[in-house]
C-alpha atoms as a PDB file:
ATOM      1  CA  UNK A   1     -17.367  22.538  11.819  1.00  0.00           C
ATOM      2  CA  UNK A   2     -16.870  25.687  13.272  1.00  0.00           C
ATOM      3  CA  UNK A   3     -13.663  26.340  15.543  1.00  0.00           C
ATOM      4  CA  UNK A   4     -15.209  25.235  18.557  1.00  0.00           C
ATOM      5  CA  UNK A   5     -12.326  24.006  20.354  1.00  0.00           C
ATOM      6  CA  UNK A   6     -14.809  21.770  23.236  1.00  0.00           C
ATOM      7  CA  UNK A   7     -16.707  20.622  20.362  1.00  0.00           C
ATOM      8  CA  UNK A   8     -13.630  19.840  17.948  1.00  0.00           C
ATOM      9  CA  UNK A   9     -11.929  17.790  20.881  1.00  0.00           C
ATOM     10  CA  UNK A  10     -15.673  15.935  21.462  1.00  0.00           C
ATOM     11  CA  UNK A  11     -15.365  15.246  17.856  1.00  0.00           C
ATOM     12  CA  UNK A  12     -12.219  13.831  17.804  1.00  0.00           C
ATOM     13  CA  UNK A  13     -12.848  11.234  21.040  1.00  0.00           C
ATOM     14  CA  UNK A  14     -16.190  10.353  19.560  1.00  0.00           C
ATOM     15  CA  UNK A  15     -14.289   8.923  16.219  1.00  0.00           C
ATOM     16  CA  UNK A  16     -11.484   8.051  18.684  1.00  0.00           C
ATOM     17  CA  UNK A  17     -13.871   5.464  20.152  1.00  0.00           C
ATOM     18  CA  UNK A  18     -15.687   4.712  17.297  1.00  0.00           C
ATOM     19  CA  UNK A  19     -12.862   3.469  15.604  1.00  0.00           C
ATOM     20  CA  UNK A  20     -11.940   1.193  18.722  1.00  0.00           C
ATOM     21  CA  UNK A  21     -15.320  -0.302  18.719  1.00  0.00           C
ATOM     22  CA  UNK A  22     -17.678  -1.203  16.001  1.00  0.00           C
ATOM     23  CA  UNK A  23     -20.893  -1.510  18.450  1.00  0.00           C
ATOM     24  CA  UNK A  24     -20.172   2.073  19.355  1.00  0.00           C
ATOM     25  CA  UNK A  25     -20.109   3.787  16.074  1.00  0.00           C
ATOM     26  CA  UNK A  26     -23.015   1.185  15.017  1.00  0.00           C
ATOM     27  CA  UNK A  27     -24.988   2.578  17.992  1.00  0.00           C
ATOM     28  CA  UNK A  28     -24.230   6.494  17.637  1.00  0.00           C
ATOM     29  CA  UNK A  29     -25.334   6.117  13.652  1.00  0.00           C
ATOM     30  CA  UNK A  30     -28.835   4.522  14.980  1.00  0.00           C
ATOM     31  CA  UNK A  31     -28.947   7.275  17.795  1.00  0.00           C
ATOM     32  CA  UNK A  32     -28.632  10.181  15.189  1.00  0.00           C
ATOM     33  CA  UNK A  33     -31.158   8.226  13.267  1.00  0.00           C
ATOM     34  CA  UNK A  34     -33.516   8.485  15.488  1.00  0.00           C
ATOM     35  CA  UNK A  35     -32.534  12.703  16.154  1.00  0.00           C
ATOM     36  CA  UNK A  36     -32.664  13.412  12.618  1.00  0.00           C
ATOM     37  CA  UNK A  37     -35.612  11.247  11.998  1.00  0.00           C
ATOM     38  CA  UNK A  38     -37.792  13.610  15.194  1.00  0.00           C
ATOM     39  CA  UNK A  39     -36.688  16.571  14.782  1.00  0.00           C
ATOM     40  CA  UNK A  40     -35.198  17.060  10.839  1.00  0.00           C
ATOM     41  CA  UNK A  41     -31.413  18.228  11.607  1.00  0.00           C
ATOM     42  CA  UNK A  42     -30.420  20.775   9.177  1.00  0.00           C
ATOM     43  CA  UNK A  43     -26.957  20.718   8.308  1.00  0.00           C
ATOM     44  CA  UNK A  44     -25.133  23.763   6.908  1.00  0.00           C
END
């Protein structure tokens, strides 16, 4: 990840609260799913 310091700190909530809660991390995975799934997501 690039040093984007907005998305870095989004980053680090996102596990933050994935980490409290199960159902949330459950529910992002199916949500990127679904993005990468539409609209192939290239990742370099």
């Amino acid at each position: 990840i690039d040093g984007d310091d907005e998305t870095n700190k989004f980053v680090e909530f996102w596990f933050n609260q994935a980490q409290r809660s199960a159902r949330f991390a459950i529910a992002s995975a199916l949500f990127f799913n679904k993005l990468i799934s539409r609209g192939r997501v290239e990742t370099r």
